[in-house]
PDB file of N, CA and C in Angstrom:
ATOM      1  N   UNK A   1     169.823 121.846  19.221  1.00  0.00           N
ATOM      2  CA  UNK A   1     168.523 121.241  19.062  1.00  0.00           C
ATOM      3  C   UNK A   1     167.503 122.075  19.839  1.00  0.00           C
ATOM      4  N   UNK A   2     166.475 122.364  19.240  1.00  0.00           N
ATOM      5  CA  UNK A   2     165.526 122.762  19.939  1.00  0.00           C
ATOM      6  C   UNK A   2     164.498 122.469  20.688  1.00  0.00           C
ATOM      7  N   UNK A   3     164.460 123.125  21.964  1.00  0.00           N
ATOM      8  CA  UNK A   3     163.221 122.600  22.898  1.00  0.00           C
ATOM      9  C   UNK A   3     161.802 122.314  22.588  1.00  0.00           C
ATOM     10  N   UNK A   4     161.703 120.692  22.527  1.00  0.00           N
ATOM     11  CA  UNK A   4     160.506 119.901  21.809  1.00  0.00           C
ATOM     12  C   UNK A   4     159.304 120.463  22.510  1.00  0.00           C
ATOM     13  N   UNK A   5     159.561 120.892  23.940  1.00  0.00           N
ATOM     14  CA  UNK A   5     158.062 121.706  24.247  1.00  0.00           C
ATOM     15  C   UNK A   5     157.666 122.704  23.726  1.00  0.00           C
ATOM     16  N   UNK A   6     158.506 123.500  23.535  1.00  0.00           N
ATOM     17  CA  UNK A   6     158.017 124.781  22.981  1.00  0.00           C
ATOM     18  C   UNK A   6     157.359 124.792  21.762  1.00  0.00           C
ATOM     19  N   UNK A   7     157.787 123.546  20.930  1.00  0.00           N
ATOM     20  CA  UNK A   7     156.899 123.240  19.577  1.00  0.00           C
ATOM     21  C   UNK A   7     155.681 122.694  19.546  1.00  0.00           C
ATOM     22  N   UNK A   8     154.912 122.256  20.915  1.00  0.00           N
ATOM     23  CA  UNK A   8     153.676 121.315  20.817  1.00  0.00           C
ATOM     24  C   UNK A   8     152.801 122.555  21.629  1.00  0.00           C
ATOM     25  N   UNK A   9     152.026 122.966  21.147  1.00  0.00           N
ATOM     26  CA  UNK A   9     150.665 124.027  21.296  1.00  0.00           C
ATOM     27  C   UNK A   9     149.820 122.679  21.650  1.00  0.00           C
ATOM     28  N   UNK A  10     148.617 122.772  22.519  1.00  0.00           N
ATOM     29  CA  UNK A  10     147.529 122.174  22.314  1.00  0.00           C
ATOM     30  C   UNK A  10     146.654 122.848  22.878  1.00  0.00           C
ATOM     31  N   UNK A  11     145.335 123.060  22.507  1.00  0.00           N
ATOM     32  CA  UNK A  11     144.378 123.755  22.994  1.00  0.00           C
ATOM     33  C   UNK A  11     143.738 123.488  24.425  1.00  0.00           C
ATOM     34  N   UNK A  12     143.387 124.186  25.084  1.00  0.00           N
ATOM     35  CA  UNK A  12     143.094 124.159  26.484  1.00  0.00           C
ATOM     36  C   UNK A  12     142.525 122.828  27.022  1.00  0.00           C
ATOM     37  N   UNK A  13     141.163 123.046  26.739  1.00  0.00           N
ATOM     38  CA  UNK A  13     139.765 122.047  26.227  1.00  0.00           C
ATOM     39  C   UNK A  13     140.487 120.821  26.100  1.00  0.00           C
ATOM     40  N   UNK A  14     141.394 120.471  24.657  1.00  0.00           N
ATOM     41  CA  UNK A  14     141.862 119.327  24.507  1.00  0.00           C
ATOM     42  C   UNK A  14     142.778 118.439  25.855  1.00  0.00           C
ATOM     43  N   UNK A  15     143.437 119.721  26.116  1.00  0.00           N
ATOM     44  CA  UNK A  15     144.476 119.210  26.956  1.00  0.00           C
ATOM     45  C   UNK A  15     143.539 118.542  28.139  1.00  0.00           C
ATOM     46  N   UNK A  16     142.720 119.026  28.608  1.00  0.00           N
ATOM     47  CA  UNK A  16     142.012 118.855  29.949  1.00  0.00           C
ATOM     48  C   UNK A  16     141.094 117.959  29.564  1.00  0.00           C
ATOM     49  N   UNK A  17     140.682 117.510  28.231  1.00  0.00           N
ATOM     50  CA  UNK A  17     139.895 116.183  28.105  1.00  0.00           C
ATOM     51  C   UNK A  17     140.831 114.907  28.223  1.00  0.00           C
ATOM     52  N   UNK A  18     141.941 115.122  27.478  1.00  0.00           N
ATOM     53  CA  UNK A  18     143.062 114.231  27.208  1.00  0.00           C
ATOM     54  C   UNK A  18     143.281 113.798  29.375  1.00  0.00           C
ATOM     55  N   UNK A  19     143.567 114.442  29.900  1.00  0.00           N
ATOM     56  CA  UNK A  19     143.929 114.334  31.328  1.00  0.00           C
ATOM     57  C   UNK A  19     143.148 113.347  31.988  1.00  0.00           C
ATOM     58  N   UNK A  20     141.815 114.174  31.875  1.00  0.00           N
ATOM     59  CA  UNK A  20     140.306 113.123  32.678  1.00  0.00           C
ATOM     60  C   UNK A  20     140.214 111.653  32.081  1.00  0.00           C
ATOM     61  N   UNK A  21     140.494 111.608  30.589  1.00  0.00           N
ATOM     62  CA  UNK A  21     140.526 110.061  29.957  1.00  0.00           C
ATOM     63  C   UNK A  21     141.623 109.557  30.552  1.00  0.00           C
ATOM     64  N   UNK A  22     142.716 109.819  30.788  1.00  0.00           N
ATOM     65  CA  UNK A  22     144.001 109.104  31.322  1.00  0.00           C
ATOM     66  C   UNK A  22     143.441 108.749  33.147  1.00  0.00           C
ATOM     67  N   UNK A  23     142.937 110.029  33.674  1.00  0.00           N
ATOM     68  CA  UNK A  23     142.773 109.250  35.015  1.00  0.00           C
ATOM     69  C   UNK A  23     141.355 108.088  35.096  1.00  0.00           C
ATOM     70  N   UNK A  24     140.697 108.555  34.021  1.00  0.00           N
ATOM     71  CA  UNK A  24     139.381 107.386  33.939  1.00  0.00           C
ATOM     72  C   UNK A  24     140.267 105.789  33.659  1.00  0.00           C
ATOM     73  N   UNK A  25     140.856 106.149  32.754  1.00  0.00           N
ATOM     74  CA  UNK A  25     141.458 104.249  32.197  1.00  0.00           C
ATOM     75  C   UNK A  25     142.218 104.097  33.671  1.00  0.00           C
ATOM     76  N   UNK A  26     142.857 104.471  34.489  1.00  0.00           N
ATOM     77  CA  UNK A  26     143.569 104.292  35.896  1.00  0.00           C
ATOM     78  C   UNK A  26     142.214 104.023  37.137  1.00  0.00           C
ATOM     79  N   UNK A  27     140.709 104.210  36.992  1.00  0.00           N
ATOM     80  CA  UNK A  27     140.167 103.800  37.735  1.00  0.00           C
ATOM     81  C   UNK A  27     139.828 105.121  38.253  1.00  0.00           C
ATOM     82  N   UNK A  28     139.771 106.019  38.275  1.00  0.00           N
ATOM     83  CA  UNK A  28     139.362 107.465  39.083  1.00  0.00           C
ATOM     84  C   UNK A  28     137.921 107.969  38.034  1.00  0.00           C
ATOM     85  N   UNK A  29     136.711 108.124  39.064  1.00  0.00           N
ATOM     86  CA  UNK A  29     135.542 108.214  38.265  1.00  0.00           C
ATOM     87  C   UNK A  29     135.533 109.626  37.120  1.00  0.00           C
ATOM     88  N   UNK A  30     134.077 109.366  36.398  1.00  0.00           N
ATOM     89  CA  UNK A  30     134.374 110.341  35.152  1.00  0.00           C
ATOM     90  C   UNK A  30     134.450 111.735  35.926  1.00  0.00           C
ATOM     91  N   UNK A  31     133.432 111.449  36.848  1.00  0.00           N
ATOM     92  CA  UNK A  31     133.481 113.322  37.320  1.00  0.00           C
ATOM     93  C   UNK A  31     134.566 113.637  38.144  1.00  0.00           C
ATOM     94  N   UNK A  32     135.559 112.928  39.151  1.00  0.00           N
ATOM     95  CA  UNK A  32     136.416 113.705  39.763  1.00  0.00           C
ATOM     96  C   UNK A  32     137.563 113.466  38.920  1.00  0.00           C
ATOM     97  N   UNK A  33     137.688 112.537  37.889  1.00  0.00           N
ATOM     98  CA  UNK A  33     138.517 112.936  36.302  1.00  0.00           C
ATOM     99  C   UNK A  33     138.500 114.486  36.009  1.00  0.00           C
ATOM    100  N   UNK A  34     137.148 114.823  35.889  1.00  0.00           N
ATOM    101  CA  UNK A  34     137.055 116.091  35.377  1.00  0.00           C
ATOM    102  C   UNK A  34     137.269 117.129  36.272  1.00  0.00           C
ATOM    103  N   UNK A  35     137.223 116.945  37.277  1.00  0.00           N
ATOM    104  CA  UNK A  35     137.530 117.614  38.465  1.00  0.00           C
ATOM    105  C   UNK A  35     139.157 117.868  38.490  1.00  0.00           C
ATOM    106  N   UNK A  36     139.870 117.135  38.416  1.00  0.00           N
ATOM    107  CA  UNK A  36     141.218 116.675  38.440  1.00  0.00           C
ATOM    108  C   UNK A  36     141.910 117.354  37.446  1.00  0.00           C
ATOM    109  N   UNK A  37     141.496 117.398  36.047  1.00  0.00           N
ATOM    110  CA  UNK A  37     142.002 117.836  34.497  1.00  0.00           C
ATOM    111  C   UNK A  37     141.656 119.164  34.940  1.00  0.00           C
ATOM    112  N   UNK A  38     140.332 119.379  34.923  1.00  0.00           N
ATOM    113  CA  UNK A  38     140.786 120.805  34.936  1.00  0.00           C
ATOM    114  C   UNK A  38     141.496 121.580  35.834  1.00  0.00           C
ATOM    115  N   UNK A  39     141.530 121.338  37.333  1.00  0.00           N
ATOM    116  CA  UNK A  39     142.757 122.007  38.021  1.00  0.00           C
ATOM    117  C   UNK A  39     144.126 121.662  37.629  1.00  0.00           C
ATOM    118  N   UNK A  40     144.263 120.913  37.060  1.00  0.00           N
ATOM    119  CA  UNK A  40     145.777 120.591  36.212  1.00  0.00           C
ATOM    120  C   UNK A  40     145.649 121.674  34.868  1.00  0.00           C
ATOM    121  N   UNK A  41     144.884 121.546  34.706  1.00  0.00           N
ATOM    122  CA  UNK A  41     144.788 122.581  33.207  1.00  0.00           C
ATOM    123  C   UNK A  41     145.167 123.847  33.685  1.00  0.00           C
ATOM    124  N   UNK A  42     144.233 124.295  34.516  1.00  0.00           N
ATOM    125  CA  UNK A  42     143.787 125.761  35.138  1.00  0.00           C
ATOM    126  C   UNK A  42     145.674 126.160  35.635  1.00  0.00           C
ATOM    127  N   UNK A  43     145.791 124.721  36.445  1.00  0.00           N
ATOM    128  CA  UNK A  43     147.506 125.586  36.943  1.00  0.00           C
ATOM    129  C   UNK A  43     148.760 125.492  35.804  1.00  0.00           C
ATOM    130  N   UNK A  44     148.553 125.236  34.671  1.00  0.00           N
ATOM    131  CA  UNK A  44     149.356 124.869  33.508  1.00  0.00           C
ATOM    132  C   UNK A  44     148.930 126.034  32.545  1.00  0.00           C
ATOM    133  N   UNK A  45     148.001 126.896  32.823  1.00  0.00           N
ATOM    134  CA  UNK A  45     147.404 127.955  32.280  1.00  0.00           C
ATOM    135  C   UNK A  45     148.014 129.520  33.135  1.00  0.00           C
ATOM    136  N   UNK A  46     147.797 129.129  34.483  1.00  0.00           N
ATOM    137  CA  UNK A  46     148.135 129.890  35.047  1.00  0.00           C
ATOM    138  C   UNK A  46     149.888 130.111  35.463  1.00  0.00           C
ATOM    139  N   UNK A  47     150.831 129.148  34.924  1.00  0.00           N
ATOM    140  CA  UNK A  47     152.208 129.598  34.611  1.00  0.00           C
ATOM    141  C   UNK A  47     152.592 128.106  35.730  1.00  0.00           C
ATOM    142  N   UNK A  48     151.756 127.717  36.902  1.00  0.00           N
ATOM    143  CA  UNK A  48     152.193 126.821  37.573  1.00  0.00           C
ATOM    144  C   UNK A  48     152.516 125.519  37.255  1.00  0.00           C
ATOM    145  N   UNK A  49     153.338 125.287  35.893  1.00  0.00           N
ATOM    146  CA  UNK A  49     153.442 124.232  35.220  1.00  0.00           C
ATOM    147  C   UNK A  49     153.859 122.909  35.844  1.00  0.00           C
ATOM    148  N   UNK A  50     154.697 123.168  36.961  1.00  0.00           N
ATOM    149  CA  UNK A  50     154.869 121.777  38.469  1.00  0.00           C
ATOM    150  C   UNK A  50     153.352 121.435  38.499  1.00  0.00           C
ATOM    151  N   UNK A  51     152.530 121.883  38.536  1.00  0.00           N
ATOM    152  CA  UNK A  51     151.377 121.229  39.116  1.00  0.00           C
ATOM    153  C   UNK A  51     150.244 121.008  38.220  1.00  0.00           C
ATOM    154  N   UNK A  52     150.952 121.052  36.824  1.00  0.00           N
ATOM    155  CA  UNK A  52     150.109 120.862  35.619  1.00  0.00           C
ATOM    156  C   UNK A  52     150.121 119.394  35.138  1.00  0.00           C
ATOM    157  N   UNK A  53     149.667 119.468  33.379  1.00  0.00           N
ATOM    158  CA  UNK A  53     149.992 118.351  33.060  1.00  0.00           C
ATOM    159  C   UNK A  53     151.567 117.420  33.071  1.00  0.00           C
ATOM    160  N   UNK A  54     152.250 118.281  33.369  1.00  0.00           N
ATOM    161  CA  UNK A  54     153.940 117.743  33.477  1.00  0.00           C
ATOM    162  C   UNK A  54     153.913 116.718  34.717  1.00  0.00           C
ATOM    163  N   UNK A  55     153.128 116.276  35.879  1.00  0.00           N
ATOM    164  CA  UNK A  55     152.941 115.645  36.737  1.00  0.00           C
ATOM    165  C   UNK A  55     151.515 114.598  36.404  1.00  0.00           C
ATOM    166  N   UNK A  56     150.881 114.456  35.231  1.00  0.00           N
ATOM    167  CA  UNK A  56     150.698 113.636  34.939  1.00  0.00           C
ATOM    168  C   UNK A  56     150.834 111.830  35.340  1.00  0.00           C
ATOM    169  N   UNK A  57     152.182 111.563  34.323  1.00  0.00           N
ATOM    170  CA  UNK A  57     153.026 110.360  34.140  1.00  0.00           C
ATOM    171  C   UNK A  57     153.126 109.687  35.557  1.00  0.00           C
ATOM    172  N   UNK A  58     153.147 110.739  36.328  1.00  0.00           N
ATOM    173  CA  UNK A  58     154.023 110.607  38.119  1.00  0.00           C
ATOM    174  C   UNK A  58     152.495 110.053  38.749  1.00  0.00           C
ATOM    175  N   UNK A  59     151.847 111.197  38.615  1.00  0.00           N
ATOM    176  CA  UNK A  59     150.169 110.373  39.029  1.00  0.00           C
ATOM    177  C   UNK A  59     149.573 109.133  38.398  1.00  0.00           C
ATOM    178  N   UNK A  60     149.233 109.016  37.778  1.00  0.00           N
ATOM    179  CA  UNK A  60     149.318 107.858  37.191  1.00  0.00           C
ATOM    180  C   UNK A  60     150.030 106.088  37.252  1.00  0.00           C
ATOM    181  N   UNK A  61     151.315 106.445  37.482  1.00  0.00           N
ATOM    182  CA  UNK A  61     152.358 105.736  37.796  1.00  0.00           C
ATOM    183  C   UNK A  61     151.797 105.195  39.845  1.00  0.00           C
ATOM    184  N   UNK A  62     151.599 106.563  40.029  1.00  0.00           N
ATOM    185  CA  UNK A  62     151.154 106.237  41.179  1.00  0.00           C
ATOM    186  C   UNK A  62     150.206 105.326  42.045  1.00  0.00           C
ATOM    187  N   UNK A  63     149.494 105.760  40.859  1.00  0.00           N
ATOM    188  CA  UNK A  63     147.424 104.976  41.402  1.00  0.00           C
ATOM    189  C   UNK A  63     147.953 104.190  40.919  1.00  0.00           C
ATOM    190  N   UNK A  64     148.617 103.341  39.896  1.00  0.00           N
ATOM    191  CA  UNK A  64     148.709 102.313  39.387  1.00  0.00           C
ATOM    192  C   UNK A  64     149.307 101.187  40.571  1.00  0.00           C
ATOM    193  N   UNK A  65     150.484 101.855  41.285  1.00  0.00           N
ATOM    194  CA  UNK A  65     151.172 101.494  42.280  1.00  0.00           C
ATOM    195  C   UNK A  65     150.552 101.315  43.745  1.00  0.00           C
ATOM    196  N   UNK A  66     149.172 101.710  43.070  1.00  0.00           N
ATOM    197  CA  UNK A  66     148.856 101.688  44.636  1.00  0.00           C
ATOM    198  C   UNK A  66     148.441 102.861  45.935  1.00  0.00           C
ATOM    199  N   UNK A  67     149.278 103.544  45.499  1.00  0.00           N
ATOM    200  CA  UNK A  67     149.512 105.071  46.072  1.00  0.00           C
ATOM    201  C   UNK A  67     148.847 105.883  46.597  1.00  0.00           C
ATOM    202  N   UNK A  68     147.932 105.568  45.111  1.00  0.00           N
ATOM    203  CA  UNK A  68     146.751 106.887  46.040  1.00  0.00           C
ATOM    204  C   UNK A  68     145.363 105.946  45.700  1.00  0.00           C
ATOM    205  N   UNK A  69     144.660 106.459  46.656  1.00  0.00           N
ATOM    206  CA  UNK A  69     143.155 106.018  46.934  1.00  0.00           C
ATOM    207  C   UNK A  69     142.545 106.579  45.821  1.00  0.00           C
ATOM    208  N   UNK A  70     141.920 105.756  44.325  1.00  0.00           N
ATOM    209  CA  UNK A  70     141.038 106.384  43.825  1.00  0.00           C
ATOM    210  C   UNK A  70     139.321 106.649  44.539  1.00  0.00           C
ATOM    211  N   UNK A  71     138.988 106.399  45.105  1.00  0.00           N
ATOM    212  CA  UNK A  71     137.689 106.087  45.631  1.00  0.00           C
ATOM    213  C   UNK A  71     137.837 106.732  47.185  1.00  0.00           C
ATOM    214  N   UNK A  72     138.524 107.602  47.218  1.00  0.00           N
ATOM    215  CA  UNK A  72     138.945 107.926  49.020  1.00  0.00           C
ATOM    216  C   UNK A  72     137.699 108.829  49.528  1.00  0.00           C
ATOM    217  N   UNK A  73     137.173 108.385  50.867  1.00  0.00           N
ATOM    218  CA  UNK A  73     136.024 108.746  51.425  1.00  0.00           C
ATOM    219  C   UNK A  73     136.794 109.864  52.353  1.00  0.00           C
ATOM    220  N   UNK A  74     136.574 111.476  51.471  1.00  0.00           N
ATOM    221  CA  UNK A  74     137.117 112.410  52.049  1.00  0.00           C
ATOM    222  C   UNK A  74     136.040 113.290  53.410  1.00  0.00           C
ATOM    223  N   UNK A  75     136.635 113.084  54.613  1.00  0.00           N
ATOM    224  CA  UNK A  75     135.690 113.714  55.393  1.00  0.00           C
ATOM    225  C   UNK A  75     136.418 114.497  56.361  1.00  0.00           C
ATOM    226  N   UNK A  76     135.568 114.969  56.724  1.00  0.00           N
ATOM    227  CA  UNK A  76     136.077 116.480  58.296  1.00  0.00           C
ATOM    228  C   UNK A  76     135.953 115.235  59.312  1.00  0.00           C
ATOM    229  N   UNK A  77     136.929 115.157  60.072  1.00  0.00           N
ATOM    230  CA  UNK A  77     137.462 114.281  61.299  1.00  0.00           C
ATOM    231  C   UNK A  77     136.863 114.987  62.171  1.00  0.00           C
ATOM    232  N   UNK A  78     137.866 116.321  62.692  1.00  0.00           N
ATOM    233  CA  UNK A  78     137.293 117.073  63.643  1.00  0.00           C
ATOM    234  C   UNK A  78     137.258 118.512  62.981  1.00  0.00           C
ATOM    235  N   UNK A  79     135.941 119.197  64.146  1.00  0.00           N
ATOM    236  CA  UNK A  79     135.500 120.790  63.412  1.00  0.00           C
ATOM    237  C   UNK A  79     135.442 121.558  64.603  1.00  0.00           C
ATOM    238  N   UNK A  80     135.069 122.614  64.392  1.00  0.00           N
ATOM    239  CA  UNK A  80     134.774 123.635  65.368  1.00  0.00           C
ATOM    240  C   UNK A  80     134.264 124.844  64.562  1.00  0.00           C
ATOM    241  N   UNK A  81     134.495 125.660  65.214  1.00  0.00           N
ATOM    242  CA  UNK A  81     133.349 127.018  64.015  1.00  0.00           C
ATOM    243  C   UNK A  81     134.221 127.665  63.190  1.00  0.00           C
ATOM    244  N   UNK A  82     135.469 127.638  63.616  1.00  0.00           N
ATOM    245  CA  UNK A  82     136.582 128.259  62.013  1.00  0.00           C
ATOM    246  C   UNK A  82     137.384 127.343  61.652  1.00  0.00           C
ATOM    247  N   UNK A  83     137.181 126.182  62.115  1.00  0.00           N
ATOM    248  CA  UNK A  83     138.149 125.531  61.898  1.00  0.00           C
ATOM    249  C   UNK A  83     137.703 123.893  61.315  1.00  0.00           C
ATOM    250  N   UNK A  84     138.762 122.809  60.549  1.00  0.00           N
ATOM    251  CA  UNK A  84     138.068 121.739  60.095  1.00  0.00           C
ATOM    252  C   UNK A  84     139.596 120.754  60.012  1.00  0.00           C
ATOM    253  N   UNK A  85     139.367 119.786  60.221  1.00  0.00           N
ATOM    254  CA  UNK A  85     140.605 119.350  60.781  1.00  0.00           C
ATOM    255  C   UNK A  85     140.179 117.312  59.243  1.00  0.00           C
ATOM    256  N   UNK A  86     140.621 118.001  57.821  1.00  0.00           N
ATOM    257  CA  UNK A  86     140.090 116.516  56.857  1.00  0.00           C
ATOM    258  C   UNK A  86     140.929 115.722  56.846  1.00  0.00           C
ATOM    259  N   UNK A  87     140.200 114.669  56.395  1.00  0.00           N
ATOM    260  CA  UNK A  87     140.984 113.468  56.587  1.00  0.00           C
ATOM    261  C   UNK A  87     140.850 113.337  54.911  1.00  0.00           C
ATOM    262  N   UNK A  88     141.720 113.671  54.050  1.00  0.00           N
ATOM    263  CA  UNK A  88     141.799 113.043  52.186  1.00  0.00           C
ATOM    264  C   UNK A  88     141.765 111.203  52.077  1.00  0.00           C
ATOM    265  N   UNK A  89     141.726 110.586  53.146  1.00  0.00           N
ATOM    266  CA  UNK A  89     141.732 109.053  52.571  1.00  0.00           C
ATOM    267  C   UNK A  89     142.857 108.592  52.058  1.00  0.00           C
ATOM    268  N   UNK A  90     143.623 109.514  51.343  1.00  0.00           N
ATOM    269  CA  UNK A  90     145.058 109.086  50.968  1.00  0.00           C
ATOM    270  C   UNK A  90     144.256 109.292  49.072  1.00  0.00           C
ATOM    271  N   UNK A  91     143.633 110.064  48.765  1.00  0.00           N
ATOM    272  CA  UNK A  91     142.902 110.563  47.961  1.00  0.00           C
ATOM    273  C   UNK A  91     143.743 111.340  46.822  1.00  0.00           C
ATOM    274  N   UNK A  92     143.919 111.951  45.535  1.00  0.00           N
ATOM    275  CA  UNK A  92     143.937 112.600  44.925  1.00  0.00           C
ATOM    276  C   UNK A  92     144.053 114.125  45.646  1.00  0.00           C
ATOM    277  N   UNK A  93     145.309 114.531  45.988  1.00  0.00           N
ATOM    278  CA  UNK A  93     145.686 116.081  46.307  1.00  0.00           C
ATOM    279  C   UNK A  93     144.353 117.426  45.666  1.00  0.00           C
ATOM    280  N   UNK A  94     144.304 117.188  44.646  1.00  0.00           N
ATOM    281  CA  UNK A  94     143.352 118.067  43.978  1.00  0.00           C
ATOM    282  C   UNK A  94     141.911 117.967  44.606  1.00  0.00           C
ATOM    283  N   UNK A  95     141.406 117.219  44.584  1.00  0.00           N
ATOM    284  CA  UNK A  95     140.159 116.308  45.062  1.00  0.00           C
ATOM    285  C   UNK A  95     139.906 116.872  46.955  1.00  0.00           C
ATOM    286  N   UNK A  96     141.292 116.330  47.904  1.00  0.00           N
ATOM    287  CA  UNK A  96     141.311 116.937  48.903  1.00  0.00           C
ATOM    288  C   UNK A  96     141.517 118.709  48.990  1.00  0.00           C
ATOM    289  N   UNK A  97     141.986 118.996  48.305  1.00  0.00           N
ATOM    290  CA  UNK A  97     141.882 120.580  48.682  1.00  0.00           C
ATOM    291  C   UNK A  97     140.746 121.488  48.190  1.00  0.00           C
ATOM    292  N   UNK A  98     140.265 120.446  47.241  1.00  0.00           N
ATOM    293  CA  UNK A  98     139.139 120.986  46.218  1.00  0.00           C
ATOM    294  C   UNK A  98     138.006 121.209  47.877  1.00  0.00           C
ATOM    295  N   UNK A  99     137.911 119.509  48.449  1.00  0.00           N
ATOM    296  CA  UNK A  99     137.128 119.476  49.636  1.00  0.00           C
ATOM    297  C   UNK A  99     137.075 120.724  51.091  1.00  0.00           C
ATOM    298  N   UNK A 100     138.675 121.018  50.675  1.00  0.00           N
ATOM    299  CA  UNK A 100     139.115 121.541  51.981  1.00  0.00           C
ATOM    300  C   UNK A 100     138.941 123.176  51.872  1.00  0.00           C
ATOM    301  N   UNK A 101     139.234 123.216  50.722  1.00  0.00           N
ATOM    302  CA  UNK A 101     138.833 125.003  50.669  1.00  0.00           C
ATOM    303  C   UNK A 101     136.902 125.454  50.391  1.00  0.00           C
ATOM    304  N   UNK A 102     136.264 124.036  50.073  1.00  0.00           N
ATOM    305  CA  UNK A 102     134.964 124.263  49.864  1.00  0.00           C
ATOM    306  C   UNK A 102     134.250 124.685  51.499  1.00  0.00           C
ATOM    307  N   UNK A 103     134.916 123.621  52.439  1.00  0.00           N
ATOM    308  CA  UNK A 103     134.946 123.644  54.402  1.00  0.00           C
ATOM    309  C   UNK A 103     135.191 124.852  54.246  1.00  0.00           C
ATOM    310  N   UNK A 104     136.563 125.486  54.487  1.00  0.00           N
ATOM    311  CA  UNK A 104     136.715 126.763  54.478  1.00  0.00           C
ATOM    312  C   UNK A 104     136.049 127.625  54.411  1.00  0.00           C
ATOM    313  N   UNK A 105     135.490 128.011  52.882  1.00  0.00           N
ATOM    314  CA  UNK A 105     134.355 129.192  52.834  1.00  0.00           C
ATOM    315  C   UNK A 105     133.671 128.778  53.480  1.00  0.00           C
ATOM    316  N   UNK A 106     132.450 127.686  53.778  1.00  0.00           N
ATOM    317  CA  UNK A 106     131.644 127.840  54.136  1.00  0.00           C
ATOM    318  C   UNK A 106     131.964 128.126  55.816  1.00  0.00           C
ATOM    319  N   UNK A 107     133.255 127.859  56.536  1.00  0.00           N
ATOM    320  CA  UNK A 107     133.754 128.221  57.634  1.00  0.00           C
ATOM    321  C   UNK A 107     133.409 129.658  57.803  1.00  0.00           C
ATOM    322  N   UNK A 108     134.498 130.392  56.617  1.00  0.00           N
ATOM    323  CA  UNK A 108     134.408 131.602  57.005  1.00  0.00           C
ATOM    324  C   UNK A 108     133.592 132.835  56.769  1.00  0.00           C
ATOM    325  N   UNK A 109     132.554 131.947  56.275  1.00  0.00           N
ATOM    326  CA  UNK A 109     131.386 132.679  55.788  1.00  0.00           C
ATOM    327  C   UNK A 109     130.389 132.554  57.189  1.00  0.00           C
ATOM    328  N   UNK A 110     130.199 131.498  58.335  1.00  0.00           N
ATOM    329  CA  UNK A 110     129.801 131.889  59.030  1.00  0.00           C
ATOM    330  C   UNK A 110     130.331 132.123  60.490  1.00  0.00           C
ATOM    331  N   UNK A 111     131.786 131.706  60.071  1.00  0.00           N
ATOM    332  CA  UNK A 111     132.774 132.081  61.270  1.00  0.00           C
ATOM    333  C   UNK A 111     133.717 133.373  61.226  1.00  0.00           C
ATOM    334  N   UNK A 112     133.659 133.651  60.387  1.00  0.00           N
ATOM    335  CA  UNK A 112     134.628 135.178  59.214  1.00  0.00           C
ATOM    336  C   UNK A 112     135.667 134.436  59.536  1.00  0.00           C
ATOM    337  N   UNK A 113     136.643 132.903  59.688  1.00  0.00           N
ATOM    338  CA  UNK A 113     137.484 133.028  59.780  1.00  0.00           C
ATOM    339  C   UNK A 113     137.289 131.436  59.326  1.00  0.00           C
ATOM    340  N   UNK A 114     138.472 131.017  58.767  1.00  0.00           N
ATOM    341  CA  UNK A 114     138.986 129.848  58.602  1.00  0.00           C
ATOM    342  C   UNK A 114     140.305 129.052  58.671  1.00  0.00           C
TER     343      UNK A 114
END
């Protein structure tokens, strides 16, 4: 029998709209939906298929459960000049690193280091 993935193509675009509607009906707003789909897209594009749409079902399952904070008030706890020490809320992984590498540059853009 042949491997049923290898037979389902879907276009990029689609895939990453399809994603953001699934985390919208779970309660996660339209824009960090879209925020969310496309770094799932982007790493399902880029060969990192663990951290693509194949983890979906698992997220989902999750917020539903409770799990993760849709609404998590992501902030810098403690800082210093290269450094940033966030707190994700218990937030969406994507969402927090999205936050944490944005700290970063702007760290090491005026600290050269992060």
């Amino acid at each position: 029998m042949a491997d049923i993935r290898a037979a389902i193509r879907v276009p990029a675009v689609e895939l990453e709209a399809f994603i953001a509607r699934a985390f919208e009906a779970v309660g996660v707003s339209a824009a960090e939906s879209r925020t969310i789909a496309a770094l799932m897209t982007r790493a399902d594009l880029q060969g990192s298929e663990g951290h693509g749409v194949f983890r979906l079902p698992q997220y989902v399952r999750r917020i539903r459960g409770g799990a993760v904070n849709v609404r998590p008030g992501i902030r810098v706890e403690r800082e210093a000049a290269g450094m940033a020490l966030v707190n994700g809320d218990n937030g969406m992984g994507h969402l927090v690193m999205r936050f944490a590498t944005e700290k970063a540059i702007e760290k090491a853009k005026s600290a050269r280091v992060a």
